[in-house]
N, C-alpha and C. Protein backbone atom coordinates (compact mmCIF):
# COMPACT_ATOMS: atom_id res chain seq x y z
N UNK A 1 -21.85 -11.72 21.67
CA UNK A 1 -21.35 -12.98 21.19
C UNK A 1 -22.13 -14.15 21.78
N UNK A 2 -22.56 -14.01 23.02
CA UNK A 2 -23.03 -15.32 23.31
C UNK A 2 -24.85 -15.61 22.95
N UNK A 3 -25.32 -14.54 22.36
CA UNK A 3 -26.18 -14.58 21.68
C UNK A 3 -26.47 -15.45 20.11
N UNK A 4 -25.10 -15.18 19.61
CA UNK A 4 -25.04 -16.10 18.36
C UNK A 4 -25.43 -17.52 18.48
N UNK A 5 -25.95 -17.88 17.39
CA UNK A 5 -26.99 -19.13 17.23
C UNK A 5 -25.67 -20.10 16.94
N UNK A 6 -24.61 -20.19 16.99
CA UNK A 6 -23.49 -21.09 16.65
C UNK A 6 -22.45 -21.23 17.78
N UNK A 7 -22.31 -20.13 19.22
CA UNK A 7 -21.63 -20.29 19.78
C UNK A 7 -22.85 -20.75 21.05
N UNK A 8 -21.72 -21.64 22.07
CA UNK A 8 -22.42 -22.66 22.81
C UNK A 8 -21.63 -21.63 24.26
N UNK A 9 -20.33 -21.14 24.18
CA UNK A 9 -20.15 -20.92 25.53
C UNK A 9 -18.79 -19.54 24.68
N UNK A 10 -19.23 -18.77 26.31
CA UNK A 10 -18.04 -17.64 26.38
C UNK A 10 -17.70 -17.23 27.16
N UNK A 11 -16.36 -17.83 27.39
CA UNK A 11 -15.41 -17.51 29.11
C UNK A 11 -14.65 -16.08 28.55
N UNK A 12 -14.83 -15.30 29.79
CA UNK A 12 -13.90 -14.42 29.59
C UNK A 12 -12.59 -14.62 30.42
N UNK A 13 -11.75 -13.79 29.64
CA UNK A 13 -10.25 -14.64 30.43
C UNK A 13 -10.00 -13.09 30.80
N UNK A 14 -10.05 -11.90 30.47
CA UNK A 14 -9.43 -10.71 30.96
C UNK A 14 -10.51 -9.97 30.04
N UNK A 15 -9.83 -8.16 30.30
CA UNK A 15 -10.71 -7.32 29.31
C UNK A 15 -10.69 -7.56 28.04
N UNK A 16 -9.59 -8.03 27.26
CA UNK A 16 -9.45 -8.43 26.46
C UNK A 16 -9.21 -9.50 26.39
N UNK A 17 -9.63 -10.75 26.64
CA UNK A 17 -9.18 -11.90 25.91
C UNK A 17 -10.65 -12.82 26.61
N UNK A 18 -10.78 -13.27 25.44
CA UNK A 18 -12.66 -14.56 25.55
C UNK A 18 -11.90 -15.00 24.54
N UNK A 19 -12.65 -16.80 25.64
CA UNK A 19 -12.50 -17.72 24.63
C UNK A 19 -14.46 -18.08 24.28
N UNK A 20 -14.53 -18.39 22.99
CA UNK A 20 -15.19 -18.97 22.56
C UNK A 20 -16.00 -20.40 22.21
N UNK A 21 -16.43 -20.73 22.19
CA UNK A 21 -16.54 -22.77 22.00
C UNK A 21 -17.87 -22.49 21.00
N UNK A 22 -18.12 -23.41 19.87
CA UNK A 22 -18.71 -22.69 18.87
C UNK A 22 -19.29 -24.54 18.79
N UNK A 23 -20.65 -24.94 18.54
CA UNK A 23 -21.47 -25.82 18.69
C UNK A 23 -20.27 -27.09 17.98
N UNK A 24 -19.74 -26.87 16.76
CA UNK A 24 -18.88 -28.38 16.44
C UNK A 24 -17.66 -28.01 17.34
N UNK A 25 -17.85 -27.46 18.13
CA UNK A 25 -16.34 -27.76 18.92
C UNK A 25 -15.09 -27.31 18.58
N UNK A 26 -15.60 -25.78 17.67
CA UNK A 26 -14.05 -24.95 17.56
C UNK A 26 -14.12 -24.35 18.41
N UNK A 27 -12.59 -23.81 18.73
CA UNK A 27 -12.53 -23.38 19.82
C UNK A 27 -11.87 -21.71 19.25
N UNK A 28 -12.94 -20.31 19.23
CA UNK A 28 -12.42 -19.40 18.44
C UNK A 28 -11.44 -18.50 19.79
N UNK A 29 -10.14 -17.97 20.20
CA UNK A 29 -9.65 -17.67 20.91
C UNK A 29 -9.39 -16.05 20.58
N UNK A 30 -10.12 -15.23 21.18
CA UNK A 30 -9.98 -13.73 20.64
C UNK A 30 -9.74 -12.62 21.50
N UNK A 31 -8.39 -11.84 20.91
CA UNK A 31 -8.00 -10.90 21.59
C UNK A 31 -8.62 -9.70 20.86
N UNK A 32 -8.77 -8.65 21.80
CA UNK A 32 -10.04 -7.57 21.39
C UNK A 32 -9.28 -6.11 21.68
N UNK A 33 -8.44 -5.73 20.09
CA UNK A 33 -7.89 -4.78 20.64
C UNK A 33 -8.09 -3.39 20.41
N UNK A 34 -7.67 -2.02 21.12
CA UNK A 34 -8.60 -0.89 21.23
C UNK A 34 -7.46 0.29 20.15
N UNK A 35 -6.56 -0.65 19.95
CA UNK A 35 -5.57 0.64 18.82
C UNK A 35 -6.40 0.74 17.80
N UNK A 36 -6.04 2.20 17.46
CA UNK A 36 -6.87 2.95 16.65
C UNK A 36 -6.02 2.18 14.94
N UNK A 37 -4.70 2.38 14.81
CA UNK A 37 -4.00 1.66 13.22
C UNK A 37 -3.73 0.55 14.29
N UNK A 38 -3.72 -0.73 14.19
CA UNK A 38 -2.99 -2.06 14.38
C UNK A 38 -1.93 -2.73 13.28
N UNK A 39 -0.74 -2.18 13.22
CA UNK A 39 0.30 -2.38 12.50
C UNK A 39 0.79 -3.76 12.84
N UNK A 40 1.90 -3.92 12.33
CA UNK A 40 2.98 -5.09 12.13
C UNK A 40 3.05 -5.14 14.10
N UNK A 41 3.74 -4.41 14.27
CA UNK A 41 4.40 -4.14 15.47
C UNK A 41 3.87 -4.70 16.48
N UNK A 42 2.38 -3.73 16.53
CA UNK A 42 1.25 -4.14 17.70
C UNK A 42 1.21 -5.67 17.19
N UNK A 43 1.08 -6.66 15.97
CA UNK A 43 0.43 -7.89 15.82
C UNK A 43 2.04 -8.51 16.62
N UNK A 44 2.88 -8.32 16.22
CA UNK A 44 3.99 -9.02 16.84
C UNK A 44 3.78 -9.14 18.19
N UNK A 45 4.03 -7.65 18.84
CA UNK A 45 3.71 -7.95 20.17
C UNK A 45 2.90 -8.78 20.85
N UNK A 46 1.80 -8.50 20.27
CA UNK A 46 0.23 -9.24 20.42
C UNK A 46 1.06 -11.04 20.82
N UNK A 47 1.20 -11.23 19.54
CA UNK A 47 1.59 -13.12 19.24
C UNK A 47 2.26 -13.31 20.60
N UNK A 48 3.45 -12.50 20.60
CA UNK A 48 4.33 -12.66 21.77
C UNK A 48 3.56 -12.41 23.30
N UNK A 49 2.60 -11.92 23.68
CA UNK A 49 2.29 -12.12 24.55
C UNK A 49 0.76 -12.91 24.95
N UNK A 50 0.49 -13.21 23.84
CA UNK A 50 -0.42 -14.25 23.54
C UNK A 50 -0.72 -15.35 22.32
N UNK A 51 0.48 -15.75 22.32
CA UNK A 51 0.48 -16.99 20.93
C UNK A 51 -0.93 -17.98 20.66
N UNK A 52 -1.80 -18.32 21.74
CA UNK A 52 -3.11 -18.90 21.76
C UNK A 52 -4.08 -17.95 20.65
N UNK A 53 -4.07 -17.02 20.75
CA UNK A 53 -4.83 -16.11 20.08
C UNK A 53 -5.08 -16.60 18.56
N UNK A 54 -6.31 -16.40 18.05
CA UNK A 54 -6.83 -16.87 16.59
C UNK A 54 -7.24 -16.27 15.75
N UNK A 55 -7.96 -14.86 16.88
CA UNK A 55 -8.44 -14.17 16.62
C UNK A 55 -8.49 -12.61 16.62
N UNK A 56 -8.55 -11.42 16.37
CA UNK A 56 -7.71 -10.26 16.60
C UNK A 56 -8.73 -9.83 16.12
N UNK A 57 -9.79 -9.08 16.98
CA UNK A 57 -11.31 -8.19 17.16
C UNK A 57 -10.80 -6.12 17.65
N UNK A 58 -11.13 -6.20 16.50
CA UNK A 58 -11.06 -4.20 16.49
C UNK A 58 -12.28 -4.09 17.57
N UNK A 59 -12.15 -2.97 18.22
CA UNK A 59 -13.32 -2.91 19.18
C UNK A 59 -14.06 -1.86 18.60
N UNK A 60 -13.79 -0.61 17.36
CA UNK A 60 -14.51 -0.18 17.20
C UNK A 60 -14.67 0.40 15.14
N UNK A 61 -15.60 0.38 14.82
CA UNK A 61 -15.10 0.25 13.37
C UNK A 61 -14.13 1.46 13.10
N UNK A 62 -14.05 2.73 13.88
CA UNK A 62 -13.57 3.71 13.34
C UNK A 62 -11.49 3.13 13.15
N UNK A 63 -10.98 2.36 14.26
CA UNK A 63 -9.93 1.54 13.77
C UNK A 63 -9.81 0.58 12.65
N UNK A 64 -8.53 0.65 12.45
CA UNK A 64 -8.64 0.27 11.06
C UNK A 64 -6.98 -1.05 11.39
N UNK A 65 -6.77 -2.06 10.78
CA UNK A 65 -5.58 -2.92 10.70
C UNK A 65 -4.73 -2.77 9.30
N UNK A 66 -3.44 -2.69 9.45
CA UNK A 66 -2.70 -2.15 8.41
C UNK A 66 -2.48 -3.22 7.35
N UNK A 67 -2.70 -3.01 6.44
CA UNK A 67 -1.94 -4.07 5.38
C UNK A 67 -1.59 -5.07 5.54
N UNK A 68 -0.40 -4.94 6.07
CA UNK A 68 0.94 -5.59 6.47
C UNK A 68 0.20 -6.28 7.64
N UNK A 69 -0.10 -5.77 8.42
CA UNK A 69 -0.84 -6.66 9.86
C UNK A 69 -1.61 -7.32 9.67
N UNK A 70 -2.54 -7.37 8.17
CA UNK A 70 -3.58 -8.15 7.92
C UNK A 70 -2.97 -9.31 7.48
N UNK A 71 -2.04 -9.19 6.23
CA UNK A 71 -1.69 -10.18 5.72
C UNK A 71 -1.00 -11.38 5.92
N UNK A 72 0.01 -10.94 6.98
CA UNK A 72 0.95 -11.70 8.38
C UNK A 72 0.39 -12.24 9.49
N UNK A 73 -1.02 -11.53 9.17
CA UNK A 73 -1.88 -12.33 10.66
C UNK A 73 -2.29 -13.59 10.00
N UNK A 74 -3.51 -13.13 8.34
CA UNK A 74 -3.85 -14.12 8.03
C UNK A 74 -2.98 -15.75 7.16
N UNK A 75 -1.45 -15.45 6.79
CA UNK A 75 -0.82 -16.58 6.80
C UNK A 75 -0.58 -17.13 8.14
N UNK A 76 -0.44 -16.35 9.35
CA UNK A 76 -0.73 -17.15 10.51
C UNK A 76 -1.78 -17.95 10.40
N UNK A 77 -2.78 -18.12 9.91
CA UNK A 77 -4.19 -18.43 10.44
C UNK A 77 -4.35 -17.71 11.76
N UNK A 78 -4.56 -16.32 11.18
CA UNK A 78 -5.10 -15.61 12.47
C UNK A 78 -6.31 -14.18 11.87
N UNK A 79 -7.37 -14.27 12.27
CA UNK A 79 -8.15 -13.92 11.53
C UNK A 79 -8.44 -12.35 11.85
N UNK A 80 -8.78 -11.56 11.59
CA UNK A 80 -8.72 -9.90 11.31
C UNK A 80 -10.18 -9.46 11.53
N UNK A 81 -11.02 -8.42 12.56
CA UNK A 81 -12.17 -8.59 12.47
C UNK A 81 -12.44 -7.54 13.34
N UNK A 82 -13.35 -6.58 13.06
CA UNK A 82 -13.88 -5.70 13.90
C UNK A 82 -15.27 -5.78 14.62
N UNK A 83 -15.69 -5.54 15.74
CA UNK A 83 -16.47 -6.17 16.80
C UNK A 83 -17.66 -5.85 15.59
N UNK A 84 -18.83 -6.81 16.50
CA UNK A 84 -20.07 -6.90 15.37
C UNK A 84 -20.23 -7.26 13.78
N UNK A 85 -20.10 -5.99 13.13
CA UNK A 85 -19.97 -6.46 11.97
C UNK A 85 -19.23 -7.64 10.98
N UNK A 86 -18.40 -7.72 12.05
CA UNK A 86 -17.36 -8.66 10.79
C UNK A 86 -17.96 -10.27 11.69
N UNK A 87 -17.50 -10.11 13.20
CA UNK A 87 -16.73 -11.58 13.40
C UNK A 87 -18.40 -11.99 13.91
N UNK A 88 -19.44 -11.19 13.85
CA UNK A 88 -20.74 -11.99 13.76
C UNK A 88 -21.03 -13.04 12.88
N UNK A 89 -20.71 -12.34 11.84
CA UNK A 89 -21.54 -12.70 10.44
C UNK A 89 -20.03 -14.34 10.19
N UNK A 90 -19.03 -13.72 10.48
CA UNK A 90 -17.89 -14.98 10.30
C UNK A 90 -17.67 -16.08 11.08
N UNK A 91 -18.93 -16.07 12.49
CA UNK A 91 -19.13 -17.36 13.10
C UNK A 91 -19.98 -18.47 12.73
N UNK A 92 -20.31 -17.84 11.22
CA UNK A 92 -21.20 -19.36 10.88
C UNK A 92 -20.50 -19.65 9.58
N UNK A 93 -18.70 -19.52 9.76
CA UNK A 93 -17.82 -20.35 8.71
C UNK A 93 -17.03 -20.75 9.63
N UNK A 94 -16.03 -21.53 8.50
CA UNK A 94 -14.60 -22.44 9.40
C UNK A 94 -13.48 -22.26 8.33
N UNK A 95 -12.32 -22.40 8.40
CA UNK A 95 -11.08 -22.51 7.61
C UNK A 95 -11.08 -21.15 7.12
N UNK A 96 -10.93 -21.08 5.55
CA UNK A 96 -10.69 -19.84 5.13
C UNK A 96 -11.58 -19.33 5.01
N UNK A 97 -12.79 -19.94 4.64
CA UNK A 97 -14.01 -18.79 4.74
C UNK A 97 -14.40 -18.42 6.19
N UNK A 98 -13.76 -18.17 6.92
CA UNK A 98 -13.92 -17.85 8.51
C UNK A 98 -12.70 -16.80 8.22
N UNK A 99 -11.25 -16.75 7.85
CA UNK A 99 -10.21 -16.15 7.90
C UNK A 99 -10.28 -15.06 7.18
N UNK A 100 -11.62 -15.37 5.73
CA UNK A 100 -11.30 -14.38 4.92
C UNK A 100 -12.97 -13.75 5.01
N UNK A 101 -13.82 -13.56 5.95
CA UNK A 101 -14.89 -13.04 5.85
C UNK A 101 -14.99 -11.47 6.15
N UNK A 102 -15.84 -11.20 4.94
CA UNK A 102 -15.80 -9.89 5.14
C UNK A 102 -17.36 -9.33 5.35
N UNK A 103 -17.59 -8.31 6.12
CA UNK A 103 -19.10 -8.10 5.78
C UNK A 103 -19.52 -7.37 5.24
């Protein structure tokens, strides 16, 4: 991540959780998680123990996010994304084309 030509800085806050700062000054906040299905359940929990969160990074493509977890994240404005492939290519958007990038 801190290689990307759009992000300016990356604090890590724990194993899972970096914040981001992205050159206009968004601030992308991403929890990086290692469940293999990420259901409803896990995203609830998730919110509840980290409501800051923006962002919700699969760590490996073979996991997959359920339906239901996708769709409830993204009326959150909370965006769905598995490491590399996805949330690379989705740091050089903002709003929904950031929420809804696919690669």
């Amino acid at each position: 991540m801190e290689d990307h030509t759009h992000v300016t800085r990356v604090e890590t806050l724990s194993a899972n959780r970096y914040d981001l700062t992205l050159k206009d000054g968004t601030d992308i906040r991403v929890f990086i998680t290692p469940t293999y299905t990420f259901d409803l359940s896990d995203y609830e929990q998730l919110r509840a123990r980290h409501p800051e969160v923006n962002c919700i990074l699969s760590d490996s493509s073979w996991n997959y996010f359920s339906g239901e977890a996708e769709r409830v994240a993204r009326a959150d404005g909370i965006a769905t994304f598995h490491l590399g492939r996805d949330l690379m290519g989705a740091l050089n958007y903002r709003g929904d084309a950031f929420l809804d990038y696919s690669a």
